[in-house]
PDB file of N, CA and C in Angstrom:
ATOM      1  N   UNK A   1      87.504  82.394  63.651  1.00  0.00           N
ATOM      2  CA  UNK A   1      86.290  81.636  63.395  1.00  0.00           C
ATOM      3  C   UNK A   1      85.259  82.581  62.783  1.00  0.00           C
ATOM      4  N   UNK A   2      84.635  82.308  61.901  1.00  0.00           N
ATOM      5  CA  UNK A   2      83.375  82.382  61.256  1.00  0.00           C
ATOM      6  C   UNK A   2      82.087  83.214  62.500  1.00  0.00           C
ATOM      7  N   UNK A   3      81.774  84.462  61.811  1.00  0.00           N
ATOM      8  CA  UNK A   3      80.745  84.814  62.834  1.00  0.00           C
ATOM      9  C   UNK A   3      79.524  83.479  63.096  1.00  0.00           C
ATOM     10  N   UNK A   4      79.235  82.768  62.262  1.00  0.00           N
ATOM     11  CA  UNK A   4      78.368  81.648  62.382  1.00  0.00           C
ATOM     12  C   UNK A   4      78.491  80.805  63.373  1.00  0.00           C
ATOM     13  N   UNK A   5      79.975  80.414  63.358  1.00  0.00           N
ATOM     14  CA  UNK A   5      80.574  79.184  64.635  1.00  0.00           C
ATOM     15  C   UNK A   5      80.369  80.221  65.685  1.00  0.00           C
ATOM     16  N   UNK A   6      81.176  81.598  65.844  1.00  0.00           N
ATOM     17  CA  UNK A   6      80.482  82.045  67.408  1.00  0.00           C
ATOM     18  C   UNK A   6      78.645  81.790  67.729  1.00  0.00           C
ATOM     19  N   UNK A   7      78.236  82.424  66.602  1.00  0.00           N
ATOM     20  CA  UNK A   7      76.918  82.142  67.012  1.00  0.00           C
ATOM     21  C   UNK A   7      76.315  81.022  67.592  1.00  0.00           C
ATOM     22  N   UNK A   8      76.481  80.431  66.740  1.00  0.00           N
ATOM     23  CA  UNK A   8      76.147  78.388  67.273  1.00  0.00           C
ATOM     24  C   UNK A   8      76.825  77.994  68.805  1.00  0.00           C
ATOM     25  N   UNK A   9      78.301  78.402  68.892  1.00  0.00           N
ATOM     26  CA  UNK A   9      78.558  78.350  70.293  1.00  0.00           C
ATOM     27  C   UNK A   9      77.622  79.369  71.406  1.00  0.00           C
ATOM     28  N   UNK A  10      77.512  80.422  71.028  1.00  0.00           N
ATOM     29  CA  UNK A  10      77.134  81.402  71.915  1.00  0.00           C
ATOM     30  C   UNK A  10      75.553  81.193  72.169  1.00  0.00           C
ATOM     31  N   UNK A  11      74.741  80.358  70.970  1.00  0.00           N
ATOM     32  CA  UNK A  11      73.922  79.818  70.738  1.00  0.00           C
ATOM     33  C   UNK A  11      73.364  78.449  72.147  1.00  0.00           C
ATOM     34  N   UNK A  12      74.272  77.812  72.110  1.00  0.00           N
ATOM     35  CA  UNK A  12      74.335  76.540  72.700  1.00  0.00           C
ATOM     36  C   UNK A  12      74.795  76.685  74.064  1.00  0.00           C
ATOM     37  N   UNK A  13      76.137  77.820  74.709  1.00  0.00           N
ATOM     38  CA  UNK A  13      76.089  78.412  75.733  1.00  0.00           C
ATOM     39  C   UNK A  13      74.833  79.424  76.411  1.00  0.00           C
ATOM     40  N   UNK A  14      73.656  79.720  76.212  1.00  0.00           N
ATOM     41  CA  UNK A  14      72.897  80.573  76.729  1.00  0.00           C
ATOM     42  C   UNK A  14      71.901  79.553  76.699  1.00  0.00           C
ATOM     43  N   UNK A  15      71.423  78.315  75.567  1.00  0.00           N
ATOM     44  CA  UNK A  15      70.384  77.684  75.825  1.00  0.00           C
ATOM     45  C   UNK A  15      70.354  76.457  77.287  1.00  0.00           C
ATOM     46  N   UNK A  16      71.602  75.997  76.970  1.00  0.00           N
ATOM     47  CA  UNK A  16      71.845  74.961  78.308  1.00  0.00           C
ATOM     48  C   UNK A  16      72.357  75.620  79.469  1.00  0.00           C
ATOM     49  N   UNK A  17      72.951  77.086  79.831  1.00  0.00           N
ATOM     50  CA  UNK A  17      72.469  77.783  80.821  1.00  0.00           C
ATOM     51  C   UNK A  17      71.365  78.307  81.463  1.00  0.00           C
ATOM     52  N   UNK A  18      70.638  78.668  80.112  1.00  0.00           N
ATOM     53  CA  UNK A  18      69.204  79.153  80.465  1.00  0.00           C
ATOM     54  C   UNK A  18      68.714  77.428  81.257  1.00  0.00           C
ATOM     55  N   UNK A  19      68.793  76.572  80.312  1.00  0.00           N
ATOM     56  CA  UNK A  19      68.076  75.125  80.765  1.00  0.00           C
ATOM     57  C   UNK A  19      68.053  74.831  82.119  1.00  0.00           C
ATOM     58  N   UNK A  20      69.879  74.768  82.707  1.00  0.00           N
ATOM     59  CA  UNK A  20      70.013  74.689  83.484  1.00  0.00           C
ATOM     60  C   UNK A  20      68.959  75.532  84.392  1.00  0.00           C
ATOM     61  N   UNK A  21      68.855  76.652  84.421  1.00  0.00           N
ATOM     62  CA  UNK A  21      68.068  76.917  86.006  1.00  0.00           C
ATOM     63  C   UNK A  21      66.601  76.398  85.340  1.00  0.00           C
ATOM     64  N   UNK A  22      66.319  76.681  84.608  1.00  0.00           N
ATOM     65  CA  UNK A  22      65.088  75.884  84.187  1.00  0.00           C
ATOM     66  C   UNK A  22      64.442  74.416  85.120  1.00  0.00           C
ATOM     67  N   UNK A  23      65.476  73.506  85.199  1.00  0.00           N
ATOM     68  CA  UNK A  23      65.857  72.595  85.338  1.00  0.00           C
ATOM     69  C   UNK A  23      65.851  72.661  87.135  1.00  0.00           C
ATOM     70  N   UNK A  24      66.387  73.235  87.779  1.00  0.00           N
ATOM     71  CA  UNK A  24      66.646  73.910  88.770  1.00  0.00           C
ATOM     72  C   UNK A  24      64.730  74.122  89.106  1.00  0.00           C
ATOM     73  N   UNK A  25      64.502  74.971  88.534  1.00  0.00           N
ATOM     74  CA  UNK A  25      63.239  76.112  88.961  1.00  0.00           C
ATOM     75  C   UNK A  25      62.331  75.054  88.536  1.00  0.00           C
ATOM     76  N   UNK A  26      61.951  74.842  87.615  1.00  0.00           N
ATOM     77  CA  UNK A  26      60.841  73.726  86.959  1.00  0.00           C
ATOM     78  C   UNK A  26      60.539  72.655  87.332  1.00  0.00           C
ATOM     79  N   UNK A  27      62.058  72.000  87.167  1.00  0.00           N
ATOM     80  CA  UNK A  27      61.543  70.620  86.658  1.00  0.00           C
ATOM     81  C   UNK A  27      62.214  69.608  88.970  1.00  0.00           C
ATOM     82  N   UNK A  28      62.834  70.617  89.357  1.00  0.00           N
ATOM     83  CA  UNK A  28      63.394  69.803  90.786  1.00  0.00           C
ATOM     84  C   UNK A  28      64.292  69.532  90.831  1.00  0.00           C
ATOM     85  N   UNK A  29      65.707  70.161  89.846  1.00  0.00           N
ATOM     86  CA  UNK A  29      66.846  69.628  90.043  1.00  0.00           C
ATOM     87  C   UNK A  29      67.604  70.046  91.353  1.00  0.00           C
ATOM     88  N   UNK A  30      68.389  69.649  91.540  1.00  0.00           N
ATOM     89  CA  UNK A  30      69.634  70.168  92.304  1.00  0.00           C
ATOM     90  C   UNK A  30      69.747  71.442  92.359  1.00  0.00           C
ATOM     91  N   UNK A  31      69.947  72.325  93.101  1.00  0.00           N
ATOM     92  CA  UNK A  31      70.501  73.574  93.240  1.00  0.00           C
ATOM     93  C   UNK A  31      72.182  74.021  92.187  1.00  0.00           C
ATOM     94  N   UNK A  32      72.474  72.381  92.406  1.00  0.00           N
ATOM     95  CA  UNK A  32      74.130  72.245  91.982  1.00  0.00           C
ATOM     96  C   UNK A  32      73.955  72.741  90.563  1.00  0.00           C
ATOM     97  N   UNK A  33      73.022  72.521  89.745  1.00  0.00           N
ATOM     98  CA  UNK A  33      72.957  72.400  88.420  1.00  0.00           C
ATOM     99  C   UNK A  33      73.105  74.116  87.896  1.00  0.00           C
ATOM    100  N   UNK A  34      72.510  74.672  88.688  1.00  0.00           N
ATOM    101  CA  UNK A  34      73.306  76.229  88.814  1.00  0.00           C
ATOM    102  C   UNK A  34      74.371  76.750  88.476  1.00  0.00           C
ATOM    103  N   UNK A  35      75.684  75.853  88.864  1.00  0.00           N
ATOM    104  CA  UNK A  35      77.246  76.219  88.775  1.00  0.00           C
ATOM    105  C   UNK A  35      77.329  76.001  87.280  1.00  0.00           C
ATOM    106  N   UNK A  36      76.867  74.881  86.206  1.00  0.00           N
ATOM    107  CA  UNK A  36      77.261  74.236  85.041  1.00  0.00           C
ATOM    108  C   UNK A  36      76.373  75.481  83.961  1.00  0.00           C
ATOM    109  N   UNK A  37      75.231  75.943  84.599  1.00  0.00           N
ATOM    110  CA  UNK A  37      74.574  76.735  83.937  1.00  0.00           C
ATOM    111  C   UNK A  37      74.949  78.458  83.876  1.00  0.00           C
ATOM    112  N   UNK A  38      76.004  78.746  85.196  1.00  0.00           N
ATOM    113  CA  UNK A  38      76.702  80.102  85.370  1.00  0.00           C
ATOM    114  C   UNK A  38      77.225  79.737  83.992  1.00  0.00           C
ATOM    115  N   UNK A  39      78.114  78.875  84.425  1.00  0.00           N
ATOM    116  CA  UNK A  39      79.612  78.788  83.478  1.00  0.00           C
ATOM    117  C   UNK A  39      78.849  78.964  81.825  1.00  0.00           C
ATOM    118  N   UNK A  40      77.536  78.052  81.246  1.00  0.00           N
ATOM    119  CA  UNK A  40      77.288  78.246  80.122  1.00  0.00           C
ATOM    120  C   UNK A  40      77.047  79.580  80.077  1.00  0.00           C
ATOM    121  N   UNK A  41      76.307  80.773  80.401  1.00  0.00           N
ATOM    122  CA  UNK A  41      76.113  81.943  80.304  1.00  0.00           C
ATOM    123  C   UNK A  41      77.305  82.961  80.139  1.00  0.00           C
ATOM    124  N   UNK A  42      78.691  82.342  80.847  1.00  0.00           N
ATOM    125  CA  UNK A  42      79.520  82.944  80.846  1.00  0.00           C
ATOM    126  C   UNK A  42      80.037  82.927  79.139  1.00  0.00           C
ATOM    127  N   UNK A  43      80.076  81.474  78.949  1.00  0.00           N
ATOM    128  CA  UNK A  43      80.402  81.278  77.819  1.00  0.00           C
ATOM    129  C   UNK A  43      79.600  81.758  76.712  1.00  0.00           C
ATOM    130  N   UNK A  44      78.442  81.833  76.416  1.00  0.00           N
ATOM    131  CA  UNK A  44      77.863  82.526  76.034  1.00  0.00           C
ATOM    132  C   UNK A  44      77.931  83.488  75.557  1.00  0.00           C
ATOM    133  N   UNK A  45      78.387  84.746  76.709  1.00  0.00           N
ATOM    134  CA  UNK A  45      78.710  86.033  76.823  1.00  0.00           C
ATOM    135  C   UNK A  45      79.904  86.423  76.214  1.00  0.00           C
ATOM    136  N   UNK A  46      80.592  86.066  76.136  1.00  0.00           N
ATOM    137  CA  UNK A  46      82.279  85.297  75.821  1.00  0.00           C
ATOM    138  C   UNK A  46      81.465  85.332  74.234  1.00  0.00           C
ATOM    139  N   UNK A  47      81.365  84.326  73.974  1.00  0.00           N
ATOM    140  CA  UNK A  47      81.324  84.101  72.265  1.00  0.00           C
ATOM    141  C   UNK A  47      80.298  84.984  71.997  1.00  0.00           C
ATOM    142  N   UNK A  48      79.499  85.588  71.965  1.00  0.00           N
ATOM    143  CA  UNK A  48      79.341  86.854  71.700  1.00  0.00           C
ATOM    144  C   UNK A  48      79.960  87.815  71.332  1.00  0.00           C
ATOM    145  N   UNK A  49      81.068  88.393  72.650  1.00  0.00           N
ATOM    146  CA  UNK A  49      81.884  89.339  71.922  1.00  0.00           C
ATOM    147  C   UNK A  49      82.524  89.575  70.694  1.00  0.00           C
ATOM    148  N   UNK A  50      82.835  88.021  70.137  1.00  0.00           N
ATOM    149  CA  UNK A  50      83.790  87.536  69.628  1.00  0.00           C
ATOM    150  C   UNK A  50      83.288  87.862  67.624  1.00  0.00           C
ATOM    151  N   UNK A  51      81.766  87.814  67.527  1.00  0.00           N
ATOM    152  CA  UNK A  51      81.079  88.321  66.402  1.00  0.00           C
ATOM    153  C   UNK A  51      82.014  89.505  65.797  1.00  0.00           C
ATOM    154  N   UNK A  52      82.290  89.480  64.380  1.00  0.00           N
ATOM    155  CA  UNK A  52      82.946  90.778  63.783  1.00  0.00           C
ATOM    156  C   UNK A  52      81.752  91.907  63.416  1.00  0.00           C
ATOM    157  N   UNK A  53      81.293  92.185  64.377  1.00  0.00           N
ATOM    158  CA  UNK A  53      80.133  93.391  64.049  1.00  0.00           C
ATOM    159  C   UNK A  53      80.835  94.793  64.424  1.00  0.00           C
ATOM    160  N   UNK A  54      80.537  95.916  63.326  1.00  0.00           N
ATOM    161  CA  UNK A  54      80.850  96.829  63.526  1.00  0.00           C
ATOM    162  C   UNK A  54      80.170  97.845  65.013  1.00  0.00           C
ATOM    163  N   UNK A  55      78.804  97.438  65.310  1.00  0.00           N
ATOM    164  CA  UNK A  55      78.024  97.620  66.813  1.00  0.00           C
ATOM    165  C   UNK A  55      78.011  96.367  67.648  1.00  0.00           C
ATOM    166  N   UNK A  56      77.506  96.123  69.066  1.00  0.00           N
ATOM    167  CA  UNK A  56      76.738  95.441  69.318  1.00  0.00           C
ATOM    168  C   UNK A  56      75.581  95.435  69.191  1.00  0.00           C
ATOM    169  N   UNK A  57      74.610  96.144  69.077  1.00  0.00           N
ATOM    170  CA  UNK A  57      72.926  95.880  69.107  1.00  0.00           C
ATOM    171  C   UNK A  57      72.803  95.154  68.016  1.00  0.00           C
ATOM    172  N   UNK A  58      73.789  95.286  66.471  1.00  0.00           N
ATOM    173  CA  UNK A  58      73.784  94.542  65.128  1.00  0.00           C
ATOM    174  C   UNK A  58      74.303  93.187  65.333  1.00  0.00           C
ATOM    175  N   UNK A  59      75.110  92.984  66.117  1.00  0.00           N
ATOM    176  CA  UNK A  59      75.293  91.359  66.451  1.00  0.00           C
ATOM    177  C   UNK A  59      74.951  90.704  67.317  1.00  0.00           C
ATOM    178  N   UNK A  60      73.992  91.587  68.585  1.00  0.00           N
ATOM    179  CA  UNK A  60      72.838  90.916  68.984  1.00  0.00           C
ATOM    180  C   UNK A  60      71.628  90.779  68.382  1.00  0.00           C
ATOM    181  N   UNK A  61      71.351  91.309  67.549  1.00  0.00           N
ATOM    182  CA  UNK A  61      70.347  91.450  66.428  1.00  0.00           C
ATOM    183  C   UNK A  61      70.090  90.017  65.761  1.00  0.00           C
ATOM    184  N   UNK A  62      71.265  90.074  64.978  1.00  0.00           N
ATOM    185  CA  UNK A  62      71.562  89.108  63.911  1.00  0.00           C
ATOM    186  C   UNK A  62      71.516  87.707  65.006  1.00  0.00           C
ATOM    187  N   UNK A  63      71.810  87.733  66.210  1.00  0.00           N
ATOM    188  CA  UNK A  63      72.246  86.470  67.136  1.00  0.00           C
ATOM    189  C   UNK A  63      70.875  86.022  67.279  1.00  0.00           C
ATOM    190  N   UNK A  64      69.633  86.647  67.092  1.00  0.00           N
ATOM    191  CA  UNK A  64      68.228  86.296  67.855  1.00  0.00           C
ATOM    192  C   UNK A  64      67.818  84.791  66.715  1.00  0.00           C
ATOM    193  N   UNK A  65      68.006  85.475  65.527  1.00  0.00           N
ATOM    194  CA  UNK A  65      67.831  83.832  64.589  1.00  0.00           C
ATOM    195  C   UNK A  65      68.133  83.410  64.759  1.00  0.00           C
ATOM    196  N   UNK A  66      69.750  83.289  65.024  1.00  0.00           N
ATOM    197  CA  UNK A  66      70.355  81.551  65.186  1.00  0.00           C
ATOM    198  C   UNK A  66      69.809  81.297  66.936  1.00  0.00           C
ATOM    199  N   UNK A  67      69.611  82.067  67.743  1.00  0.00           N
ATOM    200  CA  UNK A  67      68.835  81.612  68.846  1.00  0.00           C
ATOM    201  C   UNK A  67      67.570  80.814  68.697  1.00  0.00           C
ATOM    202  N   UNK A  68      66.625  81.414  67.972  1.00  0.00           N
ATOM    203  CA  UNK A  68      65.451  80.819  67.431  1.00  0.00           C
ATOM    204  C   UNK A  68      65.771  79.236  67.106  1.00  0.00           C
ATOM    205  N   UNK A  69      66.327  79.459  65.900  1.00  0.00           N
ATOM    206  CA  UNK A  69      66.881  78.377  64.920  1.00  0.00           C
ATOM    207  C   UNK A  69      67.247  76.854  66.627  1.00  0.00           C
ATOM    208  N   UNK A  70      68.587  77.372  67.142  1.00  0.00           N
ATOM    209  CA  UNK A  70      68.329  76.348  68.230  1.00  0.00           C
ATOM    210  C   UNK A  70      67.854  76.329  69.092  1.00  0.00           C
ATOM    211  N   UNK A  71      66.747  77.045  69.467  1.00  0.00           N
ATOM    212  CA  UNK A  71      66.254  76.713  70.237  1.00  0.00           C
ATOM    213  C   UNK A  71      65.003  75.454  70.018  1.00  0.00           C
ATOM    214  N   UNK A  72      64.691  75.654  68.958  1.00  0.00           N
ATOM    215  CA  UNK A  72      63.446  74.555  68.016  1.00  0.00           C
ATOM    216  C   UNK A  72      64.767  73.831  68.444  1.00  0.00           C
ATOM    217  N   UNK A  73      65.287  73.223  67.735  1.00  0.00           N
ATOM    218  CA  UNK A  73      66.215  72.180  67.753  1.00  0.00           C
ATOM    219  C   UNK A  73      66.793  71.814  69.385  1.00  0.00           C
ATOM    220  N   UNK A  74      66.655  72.673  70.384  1.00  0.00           N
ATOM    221  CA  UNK A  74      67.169  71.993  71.413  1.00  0.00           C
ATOM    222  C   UNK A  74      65.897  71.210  71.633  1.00  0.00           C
ATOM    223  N   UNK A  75      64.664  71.903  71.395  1.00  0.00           N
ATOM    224  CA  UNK A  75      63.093  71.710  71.714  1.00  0.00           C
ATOM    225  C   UNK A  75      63.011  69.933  71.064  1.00  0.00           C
ATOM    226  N   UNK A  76      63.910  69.708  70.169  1.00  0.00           N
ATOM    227  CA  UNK A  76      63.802  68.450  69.533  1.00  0.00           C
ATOM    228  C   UNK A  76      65.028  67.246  70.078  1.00  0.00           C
ATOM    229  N   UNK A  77      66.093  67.519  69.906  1.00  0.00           N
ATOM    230  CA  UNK A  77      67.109  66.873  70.323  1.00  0.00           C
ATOM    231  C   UNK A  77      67.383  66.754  71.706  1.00  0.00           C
ATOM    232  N   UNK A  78      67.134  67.650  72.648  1.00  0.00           N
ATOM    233  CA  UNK A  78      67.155  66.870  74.102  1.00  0.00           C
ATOM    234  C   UNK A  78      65.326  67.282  74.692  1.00  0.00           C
ATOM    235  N   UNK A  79      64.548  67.612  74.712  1.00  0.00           N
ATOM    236  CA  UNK A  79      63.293  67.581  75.272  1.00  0.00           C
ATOM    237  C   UNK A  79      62.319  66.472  74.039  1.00  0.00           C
ATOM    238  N   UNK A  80      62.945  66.260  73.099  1.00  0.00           N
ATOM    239  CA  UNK A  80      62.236  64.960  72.695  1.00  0.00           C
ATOM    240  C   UNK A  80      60.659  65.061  71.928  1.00  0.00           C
ATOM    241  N   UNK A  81      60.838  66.998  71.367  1.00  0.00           N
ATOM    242  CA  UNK A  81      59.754  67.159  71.112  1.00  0.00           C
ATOM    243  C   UNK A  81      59.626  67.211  69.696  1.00  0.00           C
ATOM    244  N   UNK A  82      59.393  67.165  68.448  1.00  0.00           N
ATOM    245  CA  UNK A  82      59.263  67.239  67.002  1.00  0.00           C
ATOM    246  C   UNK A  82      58.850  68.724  67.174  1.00  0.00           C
ATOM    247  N   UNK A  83      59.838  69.574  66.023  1.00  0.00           N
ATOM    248  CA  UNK A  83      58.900  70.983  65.880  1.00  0.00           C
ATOM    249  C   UNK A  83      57.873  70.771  64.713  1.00  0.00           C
ATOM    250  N   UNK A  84      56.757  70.967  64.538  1.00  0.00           N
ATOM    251  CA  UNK A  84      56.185  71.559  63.892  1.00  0.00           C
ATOM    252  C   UNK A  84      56.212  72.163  62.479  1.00  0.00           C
ATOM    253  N   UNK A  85      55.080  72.079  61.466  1.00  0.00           N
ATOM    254  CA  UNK A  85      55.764  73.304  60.132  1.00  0.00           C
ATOM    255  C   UNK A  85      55.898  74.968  60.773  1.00  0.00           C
ATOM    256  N   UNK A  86      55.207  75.100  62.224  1.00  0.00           N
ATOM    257  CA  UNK A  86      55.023  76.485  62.030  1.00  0.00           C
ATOM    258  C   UNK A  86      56.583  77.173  63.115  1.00  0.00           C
ATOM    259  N   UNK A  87      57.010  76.052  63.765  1.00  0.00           N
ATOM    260  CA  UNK A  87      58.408  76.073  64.511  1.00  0.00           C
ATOM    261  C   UNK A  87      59.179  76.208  63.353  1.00  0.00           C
ATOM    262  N   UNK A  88      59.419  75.173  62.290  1.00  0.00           N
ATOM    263  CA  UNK A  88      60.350  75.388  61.456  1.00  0.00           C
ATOM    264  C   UNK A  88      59.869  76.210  60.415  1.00  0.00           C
ATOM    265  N   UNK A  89      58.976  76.529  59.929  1.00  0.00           N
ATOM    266  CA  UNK A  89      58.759  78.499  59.117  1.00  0.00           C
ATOM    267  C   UNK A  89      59.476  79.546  60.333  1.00  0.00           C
ATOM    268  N   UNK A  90      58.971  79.856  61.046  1.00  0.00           N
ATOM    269  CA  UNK A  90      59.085  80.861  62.112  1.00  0.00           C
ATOM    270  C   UNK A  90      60.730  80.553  62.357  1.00  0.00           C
ATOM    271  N   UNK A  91      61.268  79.583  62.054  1.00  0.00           N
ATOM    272  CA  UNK A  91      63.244  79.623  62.220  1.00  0.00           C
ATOM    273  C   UNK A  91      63.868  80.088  61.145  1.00  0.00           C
ATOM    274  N   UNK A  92      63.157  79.666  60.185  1.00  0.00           N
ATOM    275  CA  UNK A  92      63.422  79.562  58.611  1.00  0.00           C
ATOM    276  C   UNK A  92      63.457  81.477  58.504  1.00  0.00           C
ATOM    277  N   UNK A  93      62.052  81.840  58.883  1.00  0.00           N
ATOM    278  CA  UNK A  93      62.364  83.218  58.593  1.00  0.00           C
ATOM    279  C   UNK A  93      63.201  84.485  59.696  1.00  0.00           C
ATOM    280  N   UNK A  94      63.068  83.606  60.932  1.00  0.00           N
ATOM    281  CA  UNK A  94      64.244  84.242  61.642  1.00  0.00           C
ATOM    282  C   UNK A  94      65.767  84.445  61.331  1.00  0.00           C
ATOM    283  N   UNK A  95      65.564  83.156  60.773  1.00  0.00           N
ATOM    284  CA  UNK A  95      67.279  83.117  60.151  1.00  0.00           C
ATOM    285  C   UNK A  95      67.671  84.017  58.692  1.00  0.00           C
ATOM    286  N   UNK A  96      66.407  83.965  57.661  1.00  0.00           N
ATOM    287  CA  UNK A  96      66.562  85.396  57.025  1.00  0.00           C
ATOM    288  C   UNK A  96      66.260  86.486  57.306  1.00  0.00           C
ATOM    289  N   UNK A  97      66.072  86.893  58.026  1.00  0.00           N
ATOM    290  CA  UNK A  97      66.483  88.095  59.251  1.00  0.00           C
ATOM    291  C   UNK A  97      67.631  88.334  59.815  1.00  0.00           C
ATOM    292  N   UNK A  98      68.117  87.429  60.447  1.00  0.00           N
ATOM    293  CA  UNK A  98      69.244  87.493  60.860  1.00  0.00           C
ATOM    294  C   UNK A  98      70.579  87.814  59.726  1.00  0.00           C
ATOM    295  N   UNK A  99      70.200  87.073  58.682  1.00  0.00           N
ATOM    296  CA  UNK A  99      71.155  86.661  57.533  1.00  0.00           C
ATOM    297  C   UNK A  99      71.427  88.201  57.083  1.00  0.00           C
ATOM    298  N   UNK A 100      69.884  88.451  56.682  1.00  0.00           N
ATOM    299  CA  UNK A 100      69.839  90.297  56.134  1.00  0.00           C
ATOM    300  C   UNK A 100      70.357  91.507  57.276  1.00  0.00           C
ATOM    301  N   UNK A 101      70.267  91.161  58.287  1.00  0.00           N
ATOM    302  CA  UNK A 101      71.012  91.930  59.241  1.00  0.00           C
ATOM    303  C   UNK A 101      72.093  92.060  59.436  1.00  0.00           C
ATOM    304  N   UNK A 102      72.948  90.706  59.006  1.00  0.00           N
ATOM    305  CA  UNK A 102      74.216  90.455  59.613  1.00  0.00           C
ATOM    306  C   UNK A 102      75.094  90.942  58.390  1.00  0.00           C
ATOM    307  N   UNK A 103      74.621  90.429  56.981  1.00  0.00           N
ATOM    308  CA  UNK A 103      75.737  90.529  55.515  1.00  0.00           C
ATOM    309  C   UNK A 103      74.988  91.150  55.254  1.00  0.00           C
ATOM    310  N   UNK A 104      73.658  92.492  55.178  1.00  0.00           N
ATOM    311  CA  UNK A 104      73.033  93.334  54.073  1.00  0.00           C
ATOM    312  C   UNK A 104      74.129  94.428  54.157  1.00  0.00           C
ATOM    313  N   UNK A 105      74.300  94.500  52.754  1.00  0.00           N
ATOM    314  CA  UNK A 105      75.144  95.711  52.494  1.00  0.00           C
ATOM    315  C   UNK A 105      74.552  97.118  53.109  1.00  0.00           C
ATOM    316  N   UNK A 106      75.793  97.807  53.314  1.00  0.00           N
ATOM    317  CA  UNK A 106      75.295  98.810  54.307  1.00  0.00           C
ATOM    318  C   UNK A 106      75.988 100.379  53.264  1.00  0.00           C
ATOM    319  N   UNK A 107      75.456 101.242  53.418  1.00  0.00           N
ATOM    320  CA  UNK A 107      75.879 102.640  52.940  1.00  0.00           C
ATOM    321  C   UNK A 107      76.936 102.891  53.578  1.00  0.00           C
ATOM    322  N   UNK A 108      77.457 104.161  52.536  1.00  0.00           N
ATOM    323  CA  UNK A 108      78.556 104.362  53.472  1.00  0.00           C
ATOM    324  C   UNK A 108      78.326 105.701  54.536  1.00  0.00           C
TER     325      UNK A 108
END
């Protein structure tokens, strides 16, 4: 797979884990909601590794945009909130950040 598809998974595993205790801590859920939110973190962690980066700090690097990127979008699709022009600039240029981090040609 495409370093992109890990991202988006690894993306989507850390936000609905993070949610989960969120959810938990915030908002009054269940304690239970804990177990579904381990497991996303695990997964998470998991598709992470999985990035073809020659370091890790460079493919946690590059991972913070597409974090950004969904996190606006979880902010819209399950909390029901519209981002903003300055949510979607601030993704827009995270993600060319990320982009230049991840494929900028490198010396040898």
């Amino acid at each position: 797979m495409a370093a992109i598809g890990w991202y988006i998974l690894a993306a989507a595993g850390e936000i609905a884990g993070c949610f989960a205790f969120w959810a938990w801590a915030r908002l009054g859920k269940s304690v239970w909601w804990l177990l579904p939110g381990l497991a996303s973190l695990a997964a998470f962690a998991f598709a992470l590794t999985r990035v073809e980066a020659d370091f890790a700090g460079r493919a946690y690097a590059a991972y913070g945009g597409i974090y950004i990127t969904a996190s606006i979008l979880w902010l819209w699709a399950v909390e029901g909130h519209a981002p903003d022009r300055w949510d979607l600039t601030g993704a827009a240029v995270a993600l060319l950040g990320a982009a230049i981090i991840l494929w900028g040609p490198r010396g040898a």
